[in-house]
C-alpha atoms as a PDB file:
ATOM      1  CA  UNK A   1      24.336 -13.404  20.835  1.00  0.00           C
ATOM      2  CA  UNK A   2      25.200 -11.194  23.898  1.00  0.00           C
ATOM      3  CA  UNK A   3      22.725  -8.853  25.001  1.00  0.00           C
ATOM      4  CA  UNK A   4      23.608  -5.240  24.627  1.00  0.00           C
ATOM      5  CA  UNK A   5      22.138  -2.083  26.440  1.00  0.00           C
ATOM      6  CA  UNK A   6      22.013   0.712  23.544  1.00  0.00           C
ATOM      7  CA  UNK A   7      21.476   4.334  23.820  1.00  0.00           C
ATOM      8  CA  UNK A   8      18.812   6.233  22.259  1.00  0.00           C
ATOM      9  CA  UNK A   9      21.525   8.171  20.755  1.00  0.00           C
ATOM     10  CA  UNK A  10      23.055   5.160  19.328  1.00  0.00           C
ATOM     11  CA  UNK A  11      19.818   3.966  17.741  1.00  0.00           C
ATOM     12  CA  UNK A  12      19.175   7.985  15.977  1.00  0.00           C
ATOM     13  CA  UNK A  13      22.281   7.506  14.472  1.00  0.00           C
ATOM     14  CA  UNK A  14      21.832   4.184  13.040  1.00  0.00           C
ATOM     15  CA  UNK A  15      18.824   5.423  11.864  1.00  0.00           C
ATOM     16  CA  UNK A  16      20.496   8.179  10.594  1.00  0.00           C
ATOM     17  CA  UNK A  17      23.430   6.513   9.006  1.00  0.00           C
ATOM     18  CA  UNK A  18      20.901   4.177   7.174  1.00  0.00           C
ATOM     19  CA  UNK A  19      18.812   6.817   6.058  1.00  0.00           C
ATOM     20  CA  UNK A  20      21.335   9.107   4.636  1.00  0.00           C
ATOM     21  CA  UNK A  21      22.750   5.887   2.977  1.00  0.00           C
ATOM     22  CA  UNK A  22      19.127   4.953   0.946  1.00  0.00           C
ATOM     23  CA  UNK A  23      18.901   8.062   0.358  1.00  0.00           C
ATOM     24  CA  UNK A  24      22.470   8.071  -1.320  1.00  0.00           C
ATOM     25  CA  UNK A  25      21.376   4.788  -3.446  1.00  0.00           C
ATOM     26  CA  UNK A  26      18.055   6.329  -4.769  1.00  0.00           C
ATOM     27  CA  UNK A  27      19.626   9.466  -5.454  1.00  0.00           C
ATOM     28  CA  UNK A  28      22.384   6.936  -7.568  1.00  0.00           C
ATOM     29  CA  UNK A  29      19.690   5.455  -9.225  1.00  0.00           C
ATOM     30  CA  UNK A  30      17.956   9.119 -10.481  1.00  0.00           C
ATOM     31  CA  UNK A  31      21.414   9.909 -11.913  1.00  0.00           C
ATOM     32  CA  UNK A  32      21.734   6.846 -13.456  1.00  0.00           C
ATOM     33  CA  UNK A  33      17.942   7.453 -15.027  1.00  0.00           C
ATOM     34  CA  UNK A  34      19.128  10.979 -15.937  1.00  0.00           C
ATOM     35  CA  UNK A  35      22.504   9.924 -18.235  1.00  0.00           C
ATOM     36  CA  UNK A  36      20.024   7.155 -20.001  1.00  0.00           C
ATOM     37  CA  UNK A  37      21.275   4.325 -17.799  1.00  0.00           C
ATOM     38  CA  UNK A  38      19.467   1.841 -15.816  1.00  0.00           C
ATOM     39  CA  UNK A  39      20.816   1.572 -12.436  1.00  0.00           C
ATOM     40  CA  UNK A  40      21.944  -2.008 -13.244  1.00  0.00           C
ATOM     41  CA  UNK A  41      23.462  -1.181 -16.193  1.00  0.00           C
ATOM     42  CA  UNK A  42      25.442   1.610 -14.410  1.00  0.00           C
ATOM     43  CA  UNK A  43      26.339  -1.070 -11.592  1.00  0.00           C
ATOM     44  CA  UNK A  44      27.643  -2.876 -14.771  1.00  0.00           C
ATOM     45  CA  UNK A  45      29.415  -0.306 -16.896  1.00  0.00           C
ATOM     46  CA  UNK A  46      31.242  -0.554 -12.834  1.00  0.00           C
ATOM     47  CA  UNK A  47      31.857  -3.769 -12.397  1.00  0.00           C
ATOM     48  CA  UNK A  48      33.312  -3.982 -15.813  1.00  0.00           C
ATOM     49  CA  UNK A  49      35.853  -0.393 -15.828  1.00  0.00           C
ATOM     50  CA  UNK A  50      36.373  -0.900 -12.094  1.00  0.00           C
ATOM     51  CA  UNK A  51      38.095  -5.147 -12.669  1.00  0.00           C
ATOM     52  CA  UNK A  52      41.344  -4.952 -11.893  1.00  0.00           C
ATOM     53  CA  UNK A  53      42.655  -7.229 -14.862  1.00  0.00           C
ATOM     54  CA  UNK A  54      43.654  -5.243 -18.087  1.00  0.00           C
ATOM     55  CA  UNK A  55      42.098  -7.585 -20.325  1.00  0.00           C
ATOM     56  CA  UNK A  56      38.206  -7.454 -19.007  1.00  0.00           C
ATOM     57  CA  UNK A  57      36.171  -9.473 -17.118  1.00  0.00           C
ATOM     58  CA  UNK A  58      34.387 -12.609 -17.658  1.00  0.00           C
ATOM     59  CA  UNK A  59      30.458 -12.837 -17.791  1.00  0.00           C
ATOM     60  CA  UNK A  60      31.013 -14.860 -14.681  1.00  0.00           C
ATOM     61  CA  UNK A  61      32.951 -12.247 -12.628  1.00  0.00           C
ATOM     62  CA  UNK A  62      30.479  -9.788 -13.585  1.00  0.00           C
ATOM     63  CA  UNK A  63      27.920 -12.276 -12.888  1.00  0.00           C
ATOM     64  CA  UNK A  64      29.611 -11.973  -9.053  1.00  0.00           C
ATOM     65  CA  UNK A  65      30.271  -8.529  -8.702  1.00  0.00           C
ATOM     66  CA  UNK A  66      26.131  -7.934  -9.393  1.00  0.00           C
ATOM     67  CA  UNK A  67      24.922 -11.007  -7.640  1.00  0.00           C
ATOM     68  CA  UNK A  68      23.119 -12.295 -10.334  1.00  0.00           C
ATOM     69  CA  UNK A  69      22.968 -15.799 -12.166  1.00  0.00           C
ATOM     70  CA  UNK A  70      25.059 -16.383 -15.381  1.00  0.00           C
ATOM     71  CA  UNK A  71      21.736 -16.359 -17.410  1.00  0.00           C
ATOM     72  CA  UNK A  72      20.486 -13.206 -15.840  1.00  0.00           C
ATOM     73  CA  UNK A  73      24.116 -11.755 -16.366  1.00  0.00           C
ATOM     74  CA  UNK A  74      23.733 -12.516 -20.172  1.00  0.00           C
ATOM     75  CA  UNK A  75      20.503 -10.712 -20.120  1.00  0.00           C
ATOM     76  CA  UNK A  76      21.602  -7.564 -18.836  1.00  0.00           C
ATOM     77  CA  UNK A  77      24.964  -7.850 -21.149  1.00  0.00           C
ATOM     78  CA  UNK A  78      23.290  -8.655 -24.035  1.00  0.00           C
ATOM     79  CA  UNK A  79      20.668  -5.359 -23.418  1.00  0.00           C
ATOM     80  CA  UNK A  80      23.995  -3.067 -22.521  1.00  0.00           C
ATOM     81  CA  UNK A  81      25.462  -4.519 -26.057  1.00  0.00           C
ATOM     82  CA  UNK A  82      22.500  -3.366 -27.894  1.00  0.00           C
ATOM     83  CA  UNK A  83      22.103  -0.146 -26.941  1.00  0.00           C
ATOM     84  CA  UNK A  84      25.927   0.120 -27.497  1.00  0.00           C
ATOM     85  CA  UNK A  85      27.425   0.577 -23.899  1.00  0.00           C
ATOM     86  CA  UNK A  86      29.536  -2.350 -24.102  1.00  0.00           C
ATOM     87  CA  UNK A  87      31.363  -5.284 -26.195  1.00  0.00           C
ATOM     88  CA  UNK A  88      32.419  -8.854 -26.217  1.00  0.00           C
ATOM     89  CA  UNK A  89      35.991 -10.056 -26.805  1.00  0.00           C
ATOM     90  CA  UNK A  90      37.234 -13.514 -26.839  1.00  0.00           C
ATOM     91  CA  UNK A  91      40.372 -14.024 -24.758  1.00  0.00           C
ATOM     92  CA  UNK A  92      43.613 -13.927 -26.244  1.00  0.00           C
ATOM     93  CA  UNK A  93      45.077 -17.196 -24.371  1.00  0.00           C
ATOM     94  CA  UNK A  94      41.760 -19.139 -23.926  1.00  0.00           C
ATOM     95  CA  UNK A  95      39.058 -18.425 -26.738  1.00  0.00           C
ATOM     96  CA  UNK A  96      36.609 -20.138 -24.865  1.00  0.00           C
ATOM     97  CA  UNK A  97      36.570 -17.030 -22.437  1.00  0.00           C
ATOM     98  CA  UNK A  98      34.498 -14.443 -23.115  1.00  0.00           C
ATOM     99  CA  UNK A  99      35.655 -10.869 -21.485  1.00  0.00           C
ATOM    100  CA  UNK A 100      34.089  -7.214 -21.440  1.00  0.00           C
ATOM    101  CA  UNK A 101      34.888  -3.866 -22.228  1.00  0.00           C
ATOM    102  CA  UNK A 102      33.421  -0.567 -22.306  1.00  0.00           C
ATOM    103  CA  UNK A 103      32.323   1.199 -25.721  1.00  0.00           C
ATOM    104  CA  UNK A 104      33.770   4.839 -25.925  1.00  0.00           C
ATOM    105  CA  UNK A 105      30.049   6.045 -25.181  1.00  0.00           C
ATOM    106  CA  UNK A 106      29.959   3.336 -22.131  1.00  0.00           C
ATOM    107  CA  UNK A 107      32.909   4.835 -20.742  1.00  0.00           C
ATOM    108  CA  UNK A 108      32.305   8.527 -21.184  1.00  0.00           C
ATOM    109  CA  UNK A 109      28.789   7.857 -19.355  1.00  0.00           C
ATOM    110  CA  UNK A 110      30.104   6.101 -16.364  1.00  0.00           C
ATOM    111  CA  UNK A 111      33.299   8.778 -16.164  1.00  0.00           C
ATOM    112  CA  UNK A 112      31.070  11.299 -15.976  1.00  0.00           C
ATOM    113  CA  UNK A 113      28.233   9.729 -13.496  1.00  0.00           C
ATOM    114  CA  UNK A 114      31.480   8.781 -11.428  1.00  0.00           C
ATOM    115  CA  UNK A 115      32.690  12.209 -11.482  1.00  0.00           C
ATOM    116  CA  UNK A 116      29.011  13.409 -10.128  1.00  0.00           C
ATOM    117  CA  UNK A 117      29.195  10.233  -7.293  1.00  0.00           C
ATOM    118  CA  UNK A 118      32.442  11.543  -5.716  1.00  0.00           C
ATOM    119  CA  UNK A 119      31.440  15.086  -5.676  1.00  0.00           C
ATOM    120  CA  UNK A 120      28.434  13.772  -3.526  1.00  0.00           C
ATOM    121  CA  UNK A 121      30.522  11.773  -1.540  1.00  0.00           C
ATOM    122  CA  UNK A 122      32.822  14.463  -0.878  1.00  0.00           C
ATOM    123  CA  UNK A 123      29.633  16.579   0.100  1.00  0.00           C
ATOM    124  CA  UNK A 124      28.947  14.207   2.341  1.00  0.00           C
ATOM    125  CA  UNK A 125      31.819  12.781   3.753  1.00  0.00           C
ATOM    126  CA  UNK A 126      31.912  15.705   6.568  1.00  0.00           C
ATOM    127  CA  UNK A 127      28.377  14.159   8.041  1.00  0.00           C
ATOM    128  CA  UNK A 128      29.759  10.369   8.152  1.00  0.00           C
ATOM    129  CA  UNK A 129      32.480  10.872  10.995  1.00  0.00           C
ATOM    130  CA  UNK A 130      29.832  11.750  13.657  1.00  0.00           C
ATOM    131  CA  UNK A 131      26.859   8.947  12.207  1.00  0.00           C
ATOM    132  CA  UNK A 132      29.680   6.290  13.224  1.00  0.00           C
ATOM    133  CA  UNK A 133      31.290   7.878  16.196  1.00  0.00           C
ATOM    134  CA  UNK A 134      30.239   5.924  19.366  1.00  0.00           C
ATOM    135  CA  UNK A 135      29.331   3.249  17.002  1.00  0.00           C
ATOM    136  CA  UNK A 136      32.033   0.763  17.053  1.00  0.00           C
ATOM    137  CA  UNK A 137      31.843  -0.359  20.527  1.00  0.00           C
ATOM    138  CA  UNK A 138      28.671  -1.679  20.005  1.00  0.00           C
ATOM    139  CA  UNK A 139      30.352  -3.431  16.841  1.00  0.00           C
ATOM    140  CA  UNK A 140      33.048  -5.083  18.518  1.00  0.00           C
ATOM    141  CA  UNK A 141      30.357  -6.600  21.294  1.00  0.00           C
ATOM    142  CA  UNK A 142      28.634  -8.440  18.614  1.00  0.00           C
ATOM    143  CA  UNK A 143      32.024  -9.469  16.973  1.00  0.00           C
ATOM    144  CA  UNK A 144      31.927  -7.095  13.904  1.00  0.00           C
ATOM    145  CA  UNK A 145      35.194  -5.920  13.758  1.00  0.00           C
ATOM    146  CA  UNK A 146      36.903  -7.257  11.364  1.00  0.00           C
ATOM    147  CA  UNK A 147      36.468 -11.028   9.540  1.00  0.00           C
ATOM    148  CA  UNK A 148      39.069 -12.820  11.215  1.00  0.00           C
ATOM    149  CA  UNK A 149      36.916 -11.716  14.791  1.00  0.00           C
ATOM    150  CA  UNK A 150      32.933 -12.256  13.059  1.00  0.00           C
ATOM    151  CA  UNK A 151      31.670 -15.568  13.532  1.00  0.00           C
ATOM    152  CA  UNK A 152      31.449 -17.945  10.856  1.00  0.00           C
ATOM    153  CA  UNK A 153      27.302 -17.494  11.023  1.00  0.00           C
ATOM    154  CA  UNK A 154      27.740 -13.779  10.554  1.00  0.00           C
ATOM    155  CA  UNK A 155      29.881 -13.550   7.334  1.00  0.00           C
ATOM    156  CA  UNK A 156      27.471 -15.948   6.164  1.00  0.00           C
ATOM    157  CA  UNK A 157      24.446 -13.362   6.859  1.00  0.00           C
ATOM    158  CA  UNK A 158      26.501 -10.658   5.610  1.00  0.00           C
ATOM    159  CA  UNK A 159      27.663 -11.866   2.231  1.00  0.00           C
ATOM    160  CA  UNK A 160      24.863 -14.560   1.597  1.00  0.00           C
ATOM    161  CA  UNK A 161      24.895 -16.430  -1.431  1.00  0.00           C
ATOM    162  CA  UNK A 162      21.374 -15.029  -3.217  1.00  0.00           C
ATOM    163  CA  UNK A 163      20.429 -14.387  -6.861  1.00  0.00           C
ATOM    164  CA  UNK A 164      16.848 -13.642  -8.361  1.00  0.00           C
ATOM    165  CA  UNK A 165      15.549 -15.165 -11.623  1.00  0.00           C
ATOM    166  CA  UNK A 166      12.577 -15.818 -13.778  1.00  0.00           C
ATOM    167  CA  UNK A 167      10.694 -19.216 -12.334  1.00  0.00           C
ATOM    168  CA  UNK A 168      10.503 -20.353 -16.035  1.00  0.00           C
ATOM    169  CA  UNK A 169      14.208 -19.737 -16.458  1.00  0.00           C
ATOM    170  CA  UNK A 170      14.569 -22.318 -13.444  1.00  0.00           C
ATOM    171  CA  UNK A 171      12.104 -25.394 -14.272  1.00  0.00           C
ATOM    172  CA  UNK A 172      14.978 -28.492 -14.262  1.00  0.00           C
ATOM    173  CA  UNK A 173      16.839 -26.761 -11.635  1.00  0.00           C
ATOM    174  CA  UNK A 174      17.544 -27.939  -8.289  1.00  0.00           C
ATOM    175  CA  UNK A 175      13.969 -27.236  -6.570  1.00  0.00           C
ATOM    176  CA  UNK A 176      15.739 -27.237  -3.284  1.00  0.00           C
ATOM    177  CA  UNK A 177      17.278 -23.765  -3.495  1.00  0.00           C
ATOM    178  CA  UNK A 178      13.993 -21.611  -5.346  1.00  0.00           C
ATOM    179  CA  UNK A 179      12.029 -19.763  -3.067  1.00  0.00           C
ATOM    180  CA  UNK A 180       9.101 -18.432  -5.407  1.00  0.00           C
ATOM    181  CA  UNK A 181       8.147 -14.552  -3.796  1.00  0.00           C
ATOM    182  CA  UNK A 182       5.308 -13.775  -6.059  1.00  0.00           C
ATOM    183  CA  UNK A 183       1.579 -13.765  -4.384  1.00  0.00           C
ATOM    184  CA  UNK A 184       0.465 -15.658  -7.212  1.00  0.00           C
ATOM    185  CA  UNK A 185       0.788 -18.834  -8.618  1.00  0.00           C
ATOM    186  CA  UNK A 186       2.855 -18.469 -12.099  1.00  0.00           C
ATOM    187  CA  UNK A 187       0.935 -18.663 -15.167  1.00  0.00           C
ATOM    188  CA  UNK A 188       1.225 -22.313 -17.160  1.00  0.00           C
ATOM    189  CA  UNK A 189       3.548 -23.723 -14.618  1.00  0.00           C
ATOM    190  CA  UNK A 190       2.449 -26.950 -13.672  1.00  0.00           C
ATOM    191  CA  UNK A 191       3.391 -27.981  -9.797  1.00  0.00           C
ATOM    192  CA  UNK A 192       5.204 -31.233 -10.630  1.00  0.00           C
ATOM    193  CA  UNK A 193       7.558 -28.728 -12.699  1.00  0.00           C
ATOM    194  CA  UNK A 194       8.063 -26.267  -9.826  1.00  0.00           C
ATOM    195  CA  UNK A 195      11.731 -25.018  -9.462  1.00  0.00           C
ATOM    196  CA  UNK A 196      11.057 -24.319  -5.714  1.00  0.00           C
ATOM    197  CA  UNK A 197       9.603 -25.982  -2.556  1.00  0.00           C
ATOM    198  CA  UNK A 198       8.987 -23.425  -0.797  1.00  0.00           C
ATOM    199  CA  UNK A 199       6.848 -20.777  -1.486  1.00  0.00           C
ATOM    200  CA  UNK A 200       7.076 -17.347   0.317  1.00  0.00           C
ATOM    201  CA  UNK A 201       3.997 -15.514  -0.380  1.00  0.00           C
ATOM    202  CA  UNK A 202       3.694 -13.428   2.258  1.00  0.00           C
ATOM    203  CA  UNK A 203       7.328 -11.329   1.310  1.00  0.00           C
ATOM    204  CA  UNK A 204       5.105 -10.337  -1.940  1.00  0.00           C
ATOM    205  CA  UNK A 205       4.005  -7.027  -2.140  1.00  0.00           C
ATOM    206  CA  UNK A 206      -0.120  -6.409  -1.279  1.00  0.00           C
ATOM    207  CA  UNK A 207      -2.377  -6.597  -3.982  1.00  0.00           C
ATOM    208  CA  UNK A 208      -3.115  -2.810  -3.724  1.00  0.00           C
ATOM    209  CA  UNK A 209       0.444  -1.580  -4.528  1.00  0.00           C
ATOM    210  CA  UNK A 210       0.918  -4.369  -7.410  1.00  0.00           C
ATOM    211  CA  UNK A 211      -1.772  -3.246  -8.827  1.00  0.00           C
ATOM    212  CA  UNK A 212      -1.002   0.461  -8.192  1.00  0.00           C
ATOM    213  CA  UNK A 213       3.085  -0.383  -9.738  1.00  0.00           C
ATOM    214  CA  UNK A 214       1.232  -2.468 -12.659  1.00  0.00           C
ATOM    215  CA  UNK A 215       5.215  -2.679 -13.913  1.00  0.00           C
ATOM    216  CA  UNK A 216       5.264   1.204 -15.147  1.00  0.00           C
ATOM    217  CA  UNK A 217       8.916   2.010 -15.291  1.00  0.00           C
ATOM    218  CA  UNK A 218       8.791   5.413 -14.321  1.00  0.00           C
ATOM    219  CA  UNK A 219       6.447   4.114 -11.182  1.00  0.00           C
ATOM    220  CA  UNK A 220       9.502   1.763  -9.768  1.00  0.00           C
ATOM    221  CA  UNK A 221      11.685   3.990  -7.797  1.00  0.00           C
ATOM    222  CA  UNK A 222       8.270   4.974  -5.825  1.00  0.00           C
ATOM    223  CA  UNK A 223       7.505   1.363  -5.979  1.00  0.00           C
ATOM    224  CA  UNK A 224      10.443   0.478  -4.263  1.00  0.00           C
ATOM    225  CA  UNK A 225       9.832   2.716  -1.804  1.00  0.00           C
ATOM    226  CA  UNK A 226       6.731   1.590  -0.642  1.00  0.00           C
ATOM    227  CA  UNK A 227       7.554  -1.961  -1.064  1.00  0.00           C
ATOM    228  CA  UNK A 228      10.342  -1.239   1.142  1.00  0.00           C
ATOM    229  CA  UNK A 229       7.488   0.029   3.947  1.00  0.00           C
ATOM    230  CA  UNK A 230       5.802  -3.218   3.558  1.00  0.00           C
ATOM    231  CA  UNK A 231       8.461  -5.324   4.094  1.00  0.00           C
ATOM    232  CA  UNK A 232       9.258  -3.227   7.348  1.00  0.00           C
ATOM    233  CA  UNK A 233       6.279  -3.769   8.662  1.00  0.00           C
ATOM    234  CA  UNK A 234       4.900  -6.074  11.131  1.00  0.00           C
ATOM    235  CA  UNK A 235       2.825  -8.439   8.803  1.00  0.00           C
ATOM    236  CA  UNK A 236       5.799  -9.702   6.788  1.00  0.00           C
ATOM    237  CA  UNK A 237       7.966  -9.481   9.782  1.00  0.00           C
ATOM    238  CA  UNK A 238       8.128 -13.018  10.751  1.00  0.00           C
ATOM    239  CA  UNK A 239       8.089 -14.426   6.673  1.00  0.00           C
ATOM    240  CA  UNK A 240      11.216 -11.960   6.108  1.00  0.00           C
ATOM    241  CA  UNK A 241      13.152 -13.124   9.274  1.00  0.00           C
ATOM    242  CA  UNK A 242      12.608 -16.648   7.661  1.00  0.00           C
ATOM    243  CA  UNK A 243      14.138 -15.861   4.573  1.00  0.00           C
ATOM    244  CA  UNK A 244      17.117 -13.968   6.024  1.00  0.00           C
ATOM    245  CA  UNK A 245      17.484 -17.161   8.053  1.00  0.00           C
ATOM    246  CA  UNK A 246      17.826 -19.508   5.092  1.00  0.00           C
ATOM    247  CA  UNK A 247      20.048 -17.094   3.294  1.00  0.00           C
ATOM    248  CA  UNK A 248      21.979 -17.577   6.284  1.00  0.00           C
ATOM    249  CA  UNK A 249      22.573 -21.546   5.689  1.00  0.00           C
ATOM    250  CA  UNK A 250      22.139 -22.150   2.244  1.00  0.00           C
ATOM    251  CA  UNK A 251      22.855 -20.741  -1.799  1.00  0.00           C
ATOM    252  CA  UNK A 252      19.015 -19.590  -2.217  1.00  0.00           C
ATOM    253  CA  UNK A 253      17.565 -17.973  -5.337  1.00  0.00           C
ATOM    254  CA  UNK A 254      14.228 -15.734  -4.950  1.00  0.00           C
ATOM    255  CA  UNK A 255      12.134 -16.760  -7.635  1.00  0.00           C
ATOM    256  CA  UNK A 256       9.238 -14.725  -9.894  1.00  0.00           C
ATOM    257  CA  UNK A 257       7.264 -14.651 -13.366  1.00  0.00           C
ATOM    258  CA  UNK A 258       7.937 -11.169 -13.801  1.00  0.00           C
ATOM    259  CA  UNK A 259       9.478 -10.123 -16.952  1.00  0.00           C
ATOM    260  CA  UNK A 260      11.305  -7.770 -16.263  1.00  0.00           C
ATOM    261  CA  UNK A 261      13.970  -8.613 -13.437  1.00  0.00           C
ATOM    262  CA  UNK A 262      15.333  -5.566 -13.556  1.00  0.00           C
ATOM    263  CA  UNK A 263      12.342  -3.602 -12.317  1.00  0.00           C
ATOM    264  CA  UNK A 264      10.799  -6.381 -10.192  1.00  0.00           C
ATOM    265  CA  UNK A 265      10.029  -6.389  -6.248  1.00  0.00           C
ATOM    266  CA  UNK A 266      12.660  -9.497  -6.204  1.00  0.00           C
ATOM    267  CA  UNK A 267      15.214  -7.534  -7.039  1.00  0.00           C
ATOM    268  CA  UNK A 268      14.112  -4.724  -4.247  1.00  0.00           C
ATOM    269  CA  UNK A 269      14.003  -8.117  -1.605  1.00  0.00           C
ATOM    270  CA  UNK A 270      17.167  -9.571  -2.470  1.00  0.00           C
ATOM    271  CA  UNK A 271      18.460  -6.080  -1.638  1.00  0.00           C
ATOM    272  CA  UNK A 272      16.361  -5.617   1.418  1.00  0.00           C
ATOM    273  CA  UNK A 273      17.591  -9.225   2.233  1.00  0.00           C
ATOM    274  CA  UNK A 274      21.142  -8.703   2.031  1.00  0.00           C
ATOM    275  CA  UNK A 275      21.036  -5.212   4.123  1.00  0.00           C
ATOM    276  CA  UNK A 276      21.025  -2.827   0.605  1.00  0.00           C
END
């Protein structure tokens, strides 16, 4: 990679940009919270209105759109179909296919979060112009502009094939693509029937803030945030470059006991991994 001279100016408004950007997604997620949505199942009730084919998606397309594994995909499905937010068709040319669609109370939900997003947006638009002004020189150095001009290592970086799931979920899989980030050990999983082979502890959060989370749902968004400090900090540094390095190469899915994915630190990492 070429070396590039940057400007303090150019680094406040990355910093800038980036900031006003988390602060975008965790101010998502409290709306979200507020219309009795999960933040995933909002990214959902998305994925499924916002498909461009009349008929629904597949669990597999959704499956994409989230960057999750078919299994964990069911999961979330099946917990949006209980609590009546979506339903399952079977496709008029192939019945083998199952698609999606919003329930009326699904739909009115995600209209009206949608209709609170692009006011925000619109608030903010005026500030975005002058976070990337100046910016895209410094792009086109490091070949950014555009995929045909990005390097085939970049794109992979970029859009990198990673998942999370449950390590039990995993046992018979293909060990070579787990990469277990808990601290600890799972429970009753012997090491012959390990779904991983490598095993990145050090990505985990300390001991002190699992303890402090203890998997309290209202405690996750702060959670995250902290989490988020660790990871940026010079302890995990080099274990964190090493993951974004595989991610790089290889179809890699990060790999826990907890329960509940959807409120885990691997599902913080894989975003943290993949530049969310």
């Amino acid at each position: 990679m070429k070396r590039v001279t940057l400007s303090d100016e150019v680094y406040a408004r990355l910093l800038g940009l980036r900031t006003g950007l988390r602060h975008f997604e965790r101010w998502s997620e409290q709306q979200a919270h507020a219309a009795g949505l999960t933040p995933a199942q909002h990214q959902l009730l998305l994925a499924i209105r916002g498909h461009n084919d009349p008929s629904g998606p597949t669990i597999g397309e959704v499956a994409d759109y989230l960057l999750l594994l078919h299994h964990s995909a069911v999961g979330l499905i099946d917990r949006a179909d209980a609590a009546g937010l979506v339903t399952r068709t079977r496709d008029a040319e192939d019945r083998r296919v199952v698609r999606l669609h919003l329930t009326a109370d699904g739909a009115e939900r995600l209209e009206a979060l949608s209709a609170l997003h692009l006011e925000e947006l619109k608030r903010l638009a005026p500030q975005l112009p002058g976070s990337w002004e100046g910016l895209a020189p410094v792009q086109r150095t490091h070949g950014f502009v555009g995929s045909r001009a990005m390097p085939e290592e970049s794109k992979r970086v970029r859009s990198p094939k990673l998942s999370i799931a449950r390590v039990y979920d995993e046992v018979g899989q293909d060990p070579r693509r787990g990469v277990l980030v808990d601290r600890l050990w799972p429970r009753g999983l012997a090491r012959t029937d390990a779904p991983f082979k490598t095993w990145a502890k050090d990505v985990a959060p300390s001991p002190q803030l699992r303890k402090w989370y203890g998997h309290v749902g209202e405690r996750f968004d702060e959670f995250a945030r902290r989490y988020r400090d660790e990871l940026a900090s010079a302890p995990t540094h080099d274990a964190l470059e090493e993951l974004q390095a595989r991610i790089a190469r290889t179809k890699t899915v990060l790999l826990t006991a907890t329960k509940d994915l959807e409120h885990s630190h691997a599902i913080v990492l894989r975003d943290v991994l993949v530049g969310g």
